[in-house]
Protein backbone atom coordinates (compact mmCIF):
# COMPACT_ATOMS: atom_id res chain seq x y z
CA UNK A 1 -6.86 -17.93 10.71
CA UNK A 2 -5.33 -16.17 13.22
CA UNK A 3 -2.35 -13.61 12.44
CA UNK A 4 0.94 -15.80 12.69
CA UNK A 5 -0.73 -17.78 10.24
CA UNK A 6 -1.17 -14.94 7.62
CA UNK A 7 1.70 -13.28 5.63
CA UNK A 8 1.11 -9.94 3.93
CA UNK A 9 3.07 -8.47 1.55
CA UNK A 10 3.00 -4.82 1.40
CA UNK A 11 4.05 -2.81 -1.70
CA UNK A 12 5.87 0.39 -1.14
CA UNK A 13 6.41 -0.68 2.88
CA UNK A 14 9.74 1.02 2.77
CA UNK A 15 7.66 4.88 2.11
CA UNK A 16 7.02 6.38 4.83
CA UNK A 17 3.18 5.03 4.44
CA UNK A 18 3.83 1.78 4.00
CA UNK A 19 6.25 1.26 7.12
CA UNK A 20 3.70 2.91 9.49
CA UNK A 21 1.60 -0.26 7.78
CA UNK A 22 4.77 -2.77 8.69
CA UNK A 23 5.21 -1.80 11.84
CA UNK A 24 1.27 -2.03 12.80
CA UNK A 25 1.30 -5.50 11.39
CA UNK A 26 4.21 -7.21 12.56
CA UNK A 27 3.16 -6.06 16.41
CA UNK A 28 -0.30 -7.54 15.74
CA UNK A 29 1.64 -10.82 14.86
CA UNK A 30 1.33 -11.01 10.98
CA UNK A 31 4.35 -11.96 8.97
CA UNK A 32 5.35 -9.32 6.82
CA UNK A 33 7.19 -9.32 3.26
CA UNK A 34 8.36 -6.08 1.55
CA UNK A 35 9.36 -5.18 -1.68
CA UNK A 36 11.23 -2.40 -2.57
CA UNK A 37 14.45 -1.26 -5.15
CA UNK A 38 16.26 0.76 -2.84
CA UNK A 39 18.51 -1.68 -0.46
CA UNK A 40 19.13 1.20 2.02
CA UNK A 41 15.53 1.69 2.50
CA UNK A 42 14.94 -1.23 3.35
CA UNK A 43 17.84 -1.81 6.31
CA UNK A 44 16.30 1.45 7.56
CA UNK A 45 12.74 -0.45 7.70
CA UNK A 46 14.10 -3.04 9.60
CA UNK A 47 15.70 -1.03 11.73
CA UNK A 48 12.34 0.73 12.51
CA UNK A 49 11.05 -1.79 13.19
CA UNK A 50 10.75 -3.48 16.93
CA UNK A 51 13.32 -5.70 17.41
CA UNK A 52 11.05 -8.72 18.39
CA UNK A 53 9.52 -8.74 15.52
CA UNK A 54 11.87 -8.28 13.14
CA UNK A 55 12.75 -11.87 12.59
CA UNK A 56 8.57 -12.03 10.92
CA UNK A 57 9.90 -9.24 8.18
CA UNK A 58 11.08 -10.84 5.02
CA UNK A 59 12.66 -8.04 2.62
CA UNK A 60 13.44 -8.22 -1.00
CA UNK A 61 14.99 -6.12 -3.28
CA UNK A 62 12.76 -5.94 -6.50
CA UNK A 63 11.16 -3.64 -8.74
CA UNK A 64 7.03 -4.24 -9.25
CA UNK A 65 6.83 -0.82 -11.75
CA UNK A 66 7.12 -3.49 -14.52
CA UNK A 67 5.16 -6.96 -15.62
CA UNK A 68 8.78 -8.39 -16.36
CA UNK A 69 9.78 -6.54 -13.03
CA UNK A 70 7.23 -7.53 -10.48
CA UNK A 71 6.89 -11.53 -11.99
CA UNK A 72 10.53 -11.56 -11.56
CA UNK A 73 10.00 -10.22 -7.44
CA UNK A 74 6.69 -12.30 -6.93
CA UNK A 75 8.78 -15.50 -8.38
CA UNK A 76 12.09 -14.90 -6.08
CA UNK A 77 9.32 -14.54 -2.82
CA UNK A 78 7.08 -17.49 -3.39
CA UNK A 79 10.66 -18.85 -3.91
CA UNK A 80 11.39 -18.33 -0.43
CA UNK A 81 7.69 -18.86 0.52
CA UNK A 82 8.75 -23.15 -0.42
CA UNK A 83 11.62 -22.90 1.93
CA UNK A 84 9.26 -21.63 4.56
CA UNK A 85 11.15 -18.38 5.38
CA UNK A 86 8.39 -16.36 4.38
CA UNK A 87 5.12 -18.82 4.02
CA UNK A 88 1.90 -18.60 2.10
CA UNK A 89 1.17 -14.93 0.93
CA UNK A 90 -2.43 -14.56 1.98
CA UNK A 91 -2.61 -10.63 1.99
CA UNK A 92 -1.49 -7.95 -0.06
CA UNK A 93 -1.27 -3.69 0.39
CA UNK A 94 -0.39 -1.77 -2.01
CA UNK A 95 0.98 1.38 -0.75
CA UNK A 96 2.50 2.76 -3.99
CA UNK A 97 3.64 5.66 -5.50
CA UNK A 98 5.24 9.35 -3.58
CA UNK A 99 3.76 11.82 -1.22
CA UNK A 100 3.82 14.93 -3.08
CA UNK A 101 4.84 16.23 -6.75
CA UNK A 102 4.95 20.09 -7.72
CA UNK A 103 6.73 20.82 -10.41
CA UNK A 104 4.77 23.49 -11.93
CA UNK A 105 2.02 24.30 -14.33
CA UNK A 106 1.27 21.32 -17.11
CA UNK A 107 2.54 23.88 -20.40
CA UNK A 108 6.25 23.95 -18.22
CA UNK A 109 6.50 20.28 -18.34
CA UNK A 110 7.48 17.46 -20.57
CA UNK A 111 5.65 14.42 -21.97
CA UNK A 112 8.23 12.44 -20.13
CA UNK A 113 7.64 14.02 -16.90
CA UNK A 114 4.06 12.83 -17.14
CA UNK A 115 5.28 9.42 -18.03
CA UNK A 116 7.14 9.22 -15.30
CA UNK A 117 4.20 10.65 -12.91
CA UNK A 118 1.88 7.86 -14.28
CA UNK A 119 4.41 5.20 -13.73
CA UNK A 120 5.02 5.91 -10.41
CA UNK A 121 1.35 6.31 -9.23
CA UNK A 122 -0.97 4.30 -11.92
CA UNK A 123 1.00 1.88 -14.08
CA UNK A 124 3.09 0.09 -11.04
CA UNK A 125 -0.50 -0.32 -9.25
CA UNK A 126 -1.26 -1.80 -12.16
CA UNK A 127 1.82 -4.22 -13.00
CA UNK A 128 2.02 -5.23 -9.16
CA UNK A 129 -1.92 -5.77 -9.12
CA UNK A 130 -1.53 -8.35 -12.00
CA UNK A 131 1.51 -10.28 -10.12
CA UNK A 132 0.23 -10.77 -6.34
CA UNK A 133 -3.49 -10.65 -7.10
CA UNK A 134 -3.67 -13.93 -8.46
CA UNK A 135 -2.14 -14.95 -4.72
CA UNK A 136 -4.70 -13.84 -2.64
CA UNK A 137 -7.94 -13.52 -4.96
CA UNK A 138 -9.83 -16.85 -3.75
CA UNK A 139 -8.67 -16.87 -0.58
CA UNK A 140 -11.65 -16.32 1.37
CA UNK A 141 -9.79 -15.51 4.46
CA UNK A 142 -7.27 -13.54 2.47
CA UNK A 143 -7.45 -9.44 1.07
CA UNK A 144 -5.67 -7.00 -1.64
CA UNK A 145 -5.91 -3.24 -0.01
CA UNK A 146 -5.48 -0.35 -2.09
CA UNK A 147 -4.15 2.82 -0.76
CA UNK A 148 -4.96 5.85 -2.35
CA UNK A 149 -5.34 9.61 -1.64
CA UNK A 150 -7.72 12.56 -2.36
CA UNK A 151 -5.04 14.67 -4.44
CA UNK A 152 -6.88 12.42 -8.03
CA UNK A 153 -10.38 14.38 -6.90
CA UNK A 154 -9.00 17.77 -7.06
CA UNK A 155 -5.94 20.36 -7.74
CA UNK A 156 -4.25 20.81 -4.57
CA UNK A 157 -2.49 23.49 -4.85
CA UNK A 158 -0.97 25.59 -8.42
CA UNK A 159 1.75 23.40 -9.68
CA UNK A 160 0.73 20.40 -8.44
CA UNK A 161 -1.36 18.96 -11.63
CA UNK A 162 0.72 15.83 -12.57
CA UNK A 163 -0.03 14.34 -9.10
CA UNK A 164 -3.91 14.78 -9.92
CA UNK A 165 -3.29 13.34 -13.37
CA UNK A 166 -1.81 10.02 -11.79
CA UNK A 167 -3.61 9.90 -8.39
CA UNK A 168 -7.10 10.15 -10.63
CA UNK A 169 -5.79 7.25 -12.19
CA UNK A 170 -5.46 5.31 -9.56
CA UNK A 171 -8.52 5.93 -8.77
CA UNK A 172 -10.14 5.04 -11.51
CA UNK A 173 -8.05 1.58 -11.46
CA UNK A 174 -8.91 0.62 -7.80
CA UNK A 175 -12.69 1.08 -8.94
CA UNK A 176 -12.45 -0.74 -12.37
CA UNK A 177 -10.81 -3.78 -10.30
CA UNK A 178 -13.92 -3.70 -7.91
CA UNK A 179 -16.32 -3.66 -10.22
CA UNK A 180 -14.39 -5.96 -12.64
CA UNK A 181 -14.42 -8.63 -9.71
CA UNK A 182 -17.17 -8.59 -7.87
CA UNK A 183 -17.49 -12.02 -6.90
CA UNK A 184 -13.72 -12.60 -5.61
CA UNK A 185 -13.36 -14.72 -2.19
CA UNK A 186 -11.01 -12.41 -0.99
CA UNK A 187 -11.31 -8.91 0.77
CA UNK A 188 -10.83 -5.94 -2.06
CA UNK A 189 -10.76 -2.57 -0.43
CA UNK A 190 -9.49 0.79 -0.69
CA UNK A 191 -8.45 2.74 1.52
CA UNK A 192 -8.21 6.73 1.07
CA UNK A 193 -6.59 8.89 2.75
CA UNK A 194 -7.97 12.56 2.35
CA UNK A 195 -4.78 13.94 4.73
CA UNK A 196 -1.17 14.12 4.48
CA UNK A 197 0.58 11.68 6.14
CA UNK A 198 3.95 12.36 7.70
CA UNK A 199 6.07 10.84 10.89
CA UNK A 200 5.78 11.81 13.90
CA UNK A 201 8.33 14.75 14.06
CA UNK A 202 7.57 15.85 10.70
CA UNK A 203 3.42 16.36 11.44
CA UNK A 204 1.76 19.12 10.75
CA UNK A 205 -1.59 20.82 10.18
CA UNK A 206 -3.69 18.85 7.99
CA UNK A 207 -1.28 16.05 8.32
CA UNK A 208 -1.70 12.42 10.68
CA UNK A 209 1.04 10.19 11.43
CA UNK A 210 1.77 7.31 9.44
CA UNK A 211 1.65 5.06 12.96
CA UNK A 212 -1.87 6.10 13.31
CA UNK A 213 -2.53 5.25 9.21
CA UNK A 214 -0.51 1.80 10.29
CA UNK A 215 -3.00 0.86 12.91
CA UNK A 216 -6.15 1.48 10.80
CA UNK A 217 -5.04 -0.26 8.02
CA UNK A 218 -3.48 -2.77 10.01
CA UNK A 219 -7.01 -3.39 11.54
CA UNK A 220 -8.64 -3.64 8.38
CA UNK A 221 -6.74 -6.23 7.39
CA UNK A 222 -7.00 -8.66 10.47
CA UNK A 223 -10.78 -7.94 11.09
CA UNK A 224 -11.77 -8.62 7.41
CA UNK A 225 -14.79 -7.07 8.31
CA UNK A 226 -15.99 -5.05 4.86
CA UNK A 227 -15.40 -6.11 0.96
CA UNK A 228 -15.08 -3.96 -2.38
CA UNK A 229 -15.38 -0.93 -0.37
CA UNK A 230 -13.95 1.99 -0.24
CA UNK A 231 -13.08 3.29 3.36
CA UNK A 232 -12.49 7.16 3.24
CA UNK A 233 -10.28 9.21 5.96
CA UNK A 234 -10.82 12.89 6.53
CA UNK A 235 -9.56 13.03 9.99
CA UNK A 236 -7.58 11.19 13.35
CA UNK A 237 -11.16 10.58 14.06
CA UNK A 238 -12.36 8.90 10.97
CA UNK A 239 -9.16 6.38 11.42
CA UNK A 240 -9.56 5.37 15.11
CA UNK A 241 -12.97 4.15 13.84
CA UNK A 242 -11.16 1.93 11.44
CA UNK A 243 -8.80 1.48 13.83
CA UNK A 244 -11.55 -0.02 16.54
CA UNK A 245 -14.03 -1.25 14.35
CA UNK A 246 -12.20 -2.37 10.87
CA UNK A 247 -14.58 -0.27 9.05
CA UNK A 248 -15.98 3.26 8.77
């Protein structure tokens, strides 16, 4: 199947992950659907965008952080999908939750901060997961990608607990759904990234662009090369591998 044929939808494309993800995609021909609850964010994407490709990005306003939520989002884009503006969703990334949380030591905060921690990072992989999995999951030719980070394997830095708490959740879901489904047509994978990720004018020590993230992932995804693995990157190095080879 080659990549006009294919339409991905990638959750959280509007972060600054997830558009380094967009923009590798649409200029290696997929079609490309994003989901995101901020309007603005999404007329920036598209802006980012190259202009030739732009007419292969469907957006939608929608929130996934909810089953009511992301049924409601998946229903409005196979919705368009039968009027052909968007097609057949045969991929899915889920590029979820925030770069960074520090807001102290875990006695300072509230049960509601933690709430909202897990929501952002665990329980919207988890309500999105159940809406667009069913999509892709015996599509032979088709994949759900999981993008994680390294922050759920240890304490950063002081203060920065609550992201642990919810990135080791994540985790812990992306390998429960792997070993839940072993037998699924389609390509599961995770991919971790054990480096910040910035743009370009924002990089800095220990950080890689999210263009260079973009093209790895990007690569996974068309090569279909590896299943129900999980594909770590420590370094630029580590993702030009992936980048080349759809696989590390």
């Amino acid at each position: 199947m080659s990549a006009s044929d294919r339409v991905v939808v990638v959750l959280g494309g509007a972060g600054t992950v997830g558009s380094g993800i967009v923009k590798s995609l649409l200029e290696r021909g997929f079609r490309v659907a994003v989901v995101s609850r901020d309007g603005a964010r999404l007329e920036k994407l598209r802006s980012f965008v190259p202009a030739p490709a732009r007419d292969r990005l469907h957006t939608l306003v929608g929130d996934v952080g909810s089953e009511e939520g992301a049924e409601a989002t998946k229903g409005a884009l196979l919705k368009s999908a039968g009027k052909k503006s968007v097609g057949k969703v045969t991929d899915v990334v889920s590029s979820l939750g925030f770069s960074w949380w520090q807001g102290g030591p875990p006695h300072t905060q509230t049960l509601q901060e933690l709430h909202w921690v897990l929501e952002t990072l665990l329980l919207s992989t988890f309500t999105s997961w159940k809406a667009f999995f069913p999509l892709v999951k015996e599509n032979p030719s088709g994949s759900y990608t999981f993008i994680t980070g390294g922050a759920g394997e240890r304490l950063l830095m002081p203060g920065t607990g609550f992201l642990t708490l919810g990135a080791a959740g994540a985790l812990a879901f992306c390998r429960v759904v792997r070993e839940e489904y072993p037998d699924v047509p389609c390509k599961l994978n995770e991919v971790k990234i054990d480096m910040g990720v910035a743009t370009p004018e924002r990089l800095r020590p220990g950080y890689v662009s999210h263009l260079e993230v973009g093209e790895a992932v990007a690569s996974l995804v068309e090569k279909g090369s590896v299943s129900h693995a999980v594909l770590c990157a420590s370094s630029p190095a580590d993702l030009k591998t992936l980048t080349l080879e759809g696989k590390i």
